[in-house]
PDB file of N, CA and C in Angstrom:
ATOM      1  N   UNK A   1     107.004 132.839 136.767  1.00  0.00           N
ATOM      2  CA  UNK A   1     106.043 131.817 137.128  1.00  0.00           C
ATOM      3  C   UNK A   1     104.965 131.660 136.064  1.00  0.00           C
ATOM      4  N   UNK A   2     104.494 132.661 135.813  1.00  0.00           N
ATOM      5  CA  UNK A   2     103.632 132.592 134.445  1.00  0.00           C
ATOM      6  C   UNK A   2     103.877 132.288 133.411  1.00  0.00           C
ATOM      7  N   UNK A   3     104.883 132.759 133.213  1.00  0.00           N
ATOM      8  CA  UNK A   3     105.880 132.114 131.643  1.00  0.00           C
ATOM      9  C   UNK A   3     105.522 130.786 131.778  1.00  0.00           C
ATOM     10  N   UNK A   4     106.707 130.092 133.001  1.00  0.00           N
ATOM     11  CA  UNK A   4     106.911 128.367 133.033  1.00  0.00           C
ATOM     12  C   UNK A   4     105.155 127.744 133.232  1.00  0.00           C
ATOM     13  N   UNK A   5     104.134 128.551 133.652  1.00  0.00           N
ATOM     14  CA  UNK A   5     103.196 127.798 133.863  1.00  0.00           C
ATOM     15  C   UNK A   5     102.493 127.831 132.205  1.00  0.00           C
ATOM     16  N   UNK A   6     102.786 129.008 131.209  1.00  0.00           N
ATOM     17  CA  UNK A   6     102.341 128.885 130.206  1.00  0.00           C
ATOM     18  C   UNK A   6     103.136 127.289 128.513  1.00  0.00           C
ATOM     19  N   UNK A   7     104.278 127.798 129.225  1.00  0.00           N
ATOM     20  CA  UNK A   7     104.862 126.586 128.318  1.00  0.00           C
ATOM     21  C   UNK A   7     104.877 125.401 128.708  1.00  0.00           C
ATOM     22  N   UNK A   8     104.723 124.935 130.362  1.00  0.00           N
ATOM     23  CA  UNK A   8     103.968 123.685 131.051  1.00  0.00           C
ATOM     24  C   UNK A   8     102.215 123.183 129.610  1.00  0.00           C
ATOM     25  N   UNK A   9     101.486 124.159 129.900  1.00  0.00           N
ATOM     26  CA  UNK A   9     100.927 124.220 129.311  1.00  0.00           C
ATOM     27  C   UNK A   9     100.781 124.278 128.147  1.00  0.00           C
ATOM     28  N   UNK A  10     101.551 124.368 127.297  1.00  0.00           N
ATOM     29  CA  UNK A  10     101.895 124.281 125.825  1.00  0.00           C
ATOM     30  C   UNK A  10     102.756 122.896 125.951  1.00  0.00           C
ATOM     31  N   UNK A  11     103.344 122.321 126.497  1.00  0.00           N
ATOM     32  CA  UNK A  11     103.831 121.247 126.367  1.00  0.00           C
ATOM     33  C   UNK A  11     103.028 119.827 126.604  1.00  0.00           C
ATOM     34  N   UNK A  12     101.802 120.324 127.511  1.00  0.00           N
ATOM     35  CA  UNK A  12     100.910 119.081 127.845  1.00  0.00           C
ATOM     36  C   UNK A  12      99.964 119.045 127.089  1.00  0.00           C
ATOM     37  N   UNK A  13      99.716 120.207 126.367  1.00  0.00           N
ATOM     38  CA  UNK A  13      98.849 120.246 125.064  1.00  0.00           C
ATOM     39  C   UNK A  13      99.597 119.520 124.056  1.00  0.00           C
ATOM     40  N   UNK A  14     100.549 119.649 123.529  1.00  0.00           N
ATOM     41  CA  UNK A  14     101.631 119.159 122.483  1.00  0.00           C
ATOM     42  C   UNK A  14     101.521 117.926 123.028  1.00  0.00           C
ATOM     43  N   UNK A  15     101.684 117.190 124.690  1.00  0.00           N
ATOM     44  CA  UNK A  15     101.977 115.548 124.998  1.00  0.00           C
ATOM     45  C   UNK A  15     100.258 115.232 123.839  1.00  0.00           C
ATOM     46  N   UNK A  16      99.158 115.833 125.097  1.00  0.00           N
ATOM     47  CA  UNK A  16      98.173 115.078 124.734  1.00  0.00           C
ATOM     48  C   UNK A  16      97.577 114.968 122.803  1.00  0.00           C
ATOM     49  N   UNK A  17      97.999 115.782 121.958  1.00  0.00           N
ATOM     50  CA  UNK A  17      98.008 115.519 120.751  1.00  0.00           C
ATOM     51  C   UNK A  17      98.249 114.675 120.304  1.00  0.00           C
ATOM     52  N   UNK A  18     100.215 113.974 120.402  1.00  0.00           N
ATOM     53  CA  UNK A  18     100.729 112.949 120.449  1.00  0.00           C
ATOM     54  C   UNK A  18     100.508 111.918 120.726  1.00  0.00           C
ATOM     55  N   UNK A  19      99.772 111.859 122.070  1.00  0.00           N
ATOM     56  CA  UNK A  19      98.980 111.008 121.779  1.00  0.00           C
ATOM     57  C   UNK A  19      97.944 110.250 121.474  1.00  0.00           C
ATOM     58  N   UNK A  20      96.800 111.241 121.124  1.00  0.00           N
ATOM     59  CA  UNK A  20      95.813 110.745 119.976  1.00  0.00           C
ATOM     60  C   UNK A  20      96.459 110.637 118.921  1.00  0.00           C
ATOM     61  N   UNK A  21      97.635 111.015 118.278  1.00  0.00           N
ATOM     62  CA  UNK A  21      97.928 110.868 116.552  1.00  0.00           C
ATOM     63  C   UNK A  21      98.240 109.157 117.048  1.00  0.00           C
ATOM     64  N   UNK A  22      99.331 108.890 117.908  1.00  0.00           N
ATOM     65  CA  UNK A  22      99.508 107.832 118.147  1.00  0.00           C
ATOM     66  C   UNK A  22      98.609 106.546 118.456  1.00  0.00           C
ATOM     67  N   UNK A  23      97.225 107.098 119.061  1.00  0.00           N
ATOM     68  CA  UNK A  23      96.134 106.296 118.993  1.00  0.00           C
ATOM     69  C   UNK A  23      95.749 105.881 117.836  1.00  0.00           C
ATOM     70  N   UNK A  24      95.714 106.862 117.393  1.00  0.00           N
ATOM     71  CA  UNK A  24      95.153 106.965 115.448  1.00  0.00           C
ATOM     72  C   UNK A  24      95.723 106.053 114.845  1.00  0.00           C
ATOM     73  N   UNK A  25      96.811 106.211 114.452  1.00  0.00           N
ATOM     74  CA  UNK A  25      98.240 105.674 114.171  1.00  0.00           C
ATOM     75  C   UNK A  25      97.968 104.110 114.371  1.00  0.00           C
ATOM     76  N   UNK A  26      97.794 103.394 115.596  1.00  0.00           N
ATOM     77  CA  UNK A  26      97.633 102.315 116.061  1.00  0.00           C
ATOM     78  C   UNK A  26      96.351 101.603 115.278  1.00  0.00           C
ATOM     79  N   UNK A  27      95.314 102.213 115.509  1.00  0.00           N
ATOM     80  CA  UNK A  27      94.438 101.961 114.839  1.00  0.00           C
ATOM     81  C   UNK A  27      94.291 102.032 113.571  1.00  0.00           C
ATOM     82  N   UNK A  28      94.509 102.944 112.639  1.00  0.00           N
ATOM     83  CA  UNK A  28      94.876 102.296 111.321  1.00  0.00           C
ATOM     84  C   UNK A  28      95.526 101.200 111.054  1.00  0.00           C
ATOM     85  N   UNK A  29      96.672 100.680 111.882  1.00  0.00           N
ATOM     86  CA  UNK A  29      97.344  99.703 111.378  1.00  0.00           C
ATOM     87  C   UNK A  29      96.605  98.342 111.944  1.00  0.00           C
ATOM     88  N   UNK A  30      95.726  98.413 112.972  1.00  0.00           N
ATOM     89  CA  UNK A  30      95.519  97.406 113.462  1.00  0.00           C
ATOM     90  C   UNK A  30      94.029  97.046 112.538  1.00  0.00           C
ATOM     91  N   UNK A  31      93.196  98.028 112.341  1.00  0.00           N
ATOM     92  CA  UNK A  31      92.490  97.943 110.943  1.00  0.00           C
ATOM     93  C   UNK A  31      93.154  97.036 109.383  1.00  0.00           C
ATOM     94  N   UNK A  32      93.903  97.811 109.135  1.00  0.00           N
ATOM     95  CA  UNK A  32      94.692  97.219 108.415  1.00  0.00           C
ATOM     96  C   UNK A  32      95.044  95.663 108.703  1.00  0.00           C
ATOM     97  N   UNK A  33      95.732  95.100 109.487  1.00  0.00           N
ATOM     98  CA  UNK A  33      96.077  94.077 110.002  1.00  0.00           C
ATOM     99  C   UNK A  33      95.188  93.279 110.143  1.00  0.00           C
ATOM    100  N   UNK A  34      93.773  93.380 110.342  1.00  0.00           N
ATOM    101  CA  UNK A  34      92.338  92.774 110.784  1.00  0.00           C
ATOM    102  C   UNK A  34      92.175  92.292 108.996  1.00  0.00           C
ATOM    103  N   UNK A  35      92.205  93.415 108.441  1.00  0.00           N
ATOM    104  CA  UNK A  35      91.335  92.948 106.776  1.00  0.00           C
ATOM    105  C   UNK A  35      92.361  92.299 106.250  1.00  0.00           C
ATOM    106  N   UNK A  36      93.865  92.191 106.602  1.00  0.00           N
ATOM    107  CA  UNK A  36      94.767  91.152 105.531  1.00  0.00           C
ATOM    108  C   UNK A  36      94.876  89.890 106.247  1.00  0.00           C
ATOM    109  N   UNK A  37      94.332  89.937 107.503  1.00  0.00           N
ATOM    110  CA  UNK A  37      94.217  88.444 108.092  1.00  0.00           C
ATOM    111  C   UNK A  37      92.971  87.678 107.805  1.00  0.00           C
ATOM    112  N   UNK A  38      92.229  88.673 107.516  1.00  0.00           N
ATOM    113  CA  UNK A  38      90.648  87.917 107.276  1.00  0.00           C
ATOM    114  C   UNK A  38      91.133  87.848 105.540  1.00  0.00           C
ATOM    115  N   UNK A  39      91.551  88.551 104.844  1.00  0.00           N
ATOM    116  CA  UNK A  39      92.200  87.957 103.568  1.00  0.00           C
ATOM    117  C   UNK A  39      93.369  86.768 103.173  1.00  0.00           C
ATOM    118  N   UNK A  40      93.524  86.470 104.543  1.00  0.00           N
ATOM    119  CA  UNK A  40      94.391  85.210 104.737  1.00  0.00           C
ATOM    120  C   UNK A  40      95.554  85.717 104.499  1.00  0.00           C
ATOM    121  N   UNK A  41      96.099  87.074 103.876  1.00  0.00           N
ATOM    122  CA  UNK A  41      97.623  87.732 103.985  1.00  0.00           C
ATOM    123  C   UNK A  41      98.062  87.316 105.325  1.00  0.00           C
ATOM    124  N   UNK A  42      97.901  87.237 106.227  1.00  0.00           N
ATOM    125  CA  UNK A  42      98.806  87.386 107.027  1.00  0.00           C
ATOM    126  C   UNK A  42      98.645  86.551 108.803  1.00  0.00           C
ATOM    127  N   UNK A  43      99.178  85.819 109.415  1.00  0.00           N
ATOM    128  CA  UNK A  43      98.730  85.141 110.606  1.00  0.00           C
ATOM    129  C   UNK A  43      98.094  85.717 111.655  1.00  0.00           C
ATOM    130  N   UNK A  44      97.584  85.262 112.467  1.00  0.00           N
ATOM    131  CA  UNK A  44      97.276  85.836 113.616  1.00  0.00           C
ATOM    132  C   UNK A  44      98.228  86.376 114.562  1.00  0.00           C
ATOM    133  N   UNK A  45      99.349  85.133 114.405  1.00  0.00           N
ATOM    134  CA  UNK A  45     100.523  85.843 115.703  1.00  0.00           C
ATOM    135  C   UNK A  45     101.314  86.653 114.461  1.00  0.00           C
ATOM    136  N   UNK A  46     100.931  86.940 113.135  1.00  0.00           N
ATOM    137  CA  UNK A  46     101.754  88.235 113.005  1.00  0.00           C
ATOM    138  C   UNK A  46     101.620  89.761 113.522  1.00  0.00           C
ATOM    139  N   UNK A  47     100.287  89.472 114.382  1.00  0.00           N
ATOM    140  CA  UNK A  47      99.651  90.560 114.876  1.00  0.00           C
ATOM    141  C   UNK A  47      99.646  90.555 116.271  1.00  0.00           C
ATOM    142  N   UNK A  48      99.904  89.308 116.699  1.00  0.00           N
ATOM    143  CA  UNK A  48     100.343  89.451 118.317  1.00  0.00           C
ATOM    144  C   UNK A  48     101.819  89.865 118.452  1.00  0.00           C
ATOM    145  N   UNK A  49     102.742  88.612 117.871  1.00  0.00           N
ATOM    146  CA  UNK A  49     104.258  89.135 118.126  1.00  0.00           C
ATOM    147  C   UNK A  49     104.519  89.957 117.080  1.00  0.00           C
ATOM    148  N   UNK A  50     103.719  91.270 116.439  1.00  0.00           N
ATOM    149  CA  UNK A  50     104.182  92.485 114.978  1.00  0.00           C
ATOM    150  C   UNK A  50     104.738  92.052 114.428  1.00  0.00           C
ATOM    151  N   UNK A  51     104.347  90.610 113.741  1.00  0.00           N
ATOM    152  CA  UNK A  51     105.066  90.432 112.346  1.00  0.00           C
ATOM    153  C   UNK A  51     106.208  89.370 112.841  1.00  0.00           C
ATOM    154  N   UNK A  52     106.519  89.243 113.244  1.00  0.00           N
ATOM    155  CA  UNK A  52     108.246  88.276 113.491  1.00  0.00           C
ATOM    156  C   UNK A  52     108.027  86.868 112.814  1.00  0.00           C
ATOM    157  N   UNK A  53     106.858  86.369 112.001  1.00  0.00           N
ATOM    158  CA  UNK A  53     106.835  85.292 111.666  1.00  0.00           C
ATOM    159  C   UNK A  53     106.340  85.132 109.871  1.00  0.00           C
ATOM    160  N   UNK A  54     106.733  84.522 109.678  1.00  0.00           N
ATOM    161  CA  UNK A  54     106.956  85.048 107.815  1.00  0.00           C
ATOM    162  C   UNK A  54     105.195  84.824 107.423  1.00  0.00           C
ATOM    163  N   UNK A  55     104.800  86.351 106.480  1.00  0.00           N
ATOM    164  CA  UNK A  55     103.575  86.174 105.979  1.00  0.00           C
ATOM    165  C   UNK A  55     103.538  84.845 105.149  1.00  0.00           C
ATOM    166  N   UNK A  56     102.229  84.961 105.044  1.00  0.00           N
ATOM    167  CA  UNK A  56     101.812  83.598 103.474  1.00  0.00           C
ATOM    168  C   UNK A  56     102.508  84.620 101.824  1.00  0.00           C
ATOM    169  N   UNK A  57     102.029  85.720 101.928  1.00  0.00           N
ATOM    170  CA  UNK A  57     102.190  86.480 100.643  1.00  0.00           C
ATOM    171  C   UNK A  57     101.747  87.615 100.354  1.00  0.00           C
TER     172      UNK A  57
END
């Protein structure tokens, strides 16, 4: 019981990491995505539908 309650616990530590990197992760790109649209690189709905519509350049 202690075992499984310790690697429970090592595993929800490991989830919740994952997902702050993944927060992170998101946010860099959506940073990113903000300054090449305000640089006119890139549309607005390339950032709603991720890109599916051809940049300017």
């Amino acid at each position: 019981m202690a075992r499984d309650a310790y690697y429970q616990l090592l595993q929800t530590q490991k989830n919740a990491w994952l997902a702050q990197e993944n927060v992170a992760h998101y946010e860099d790109i959506s940073k990113a995505n903000r300054l090449r649209m305000k640089d006119g690189k890139i549309y607005v709905i390339d950032i709603l539908e991720g890109g599916r519509s051809a940049a300017l350049g």
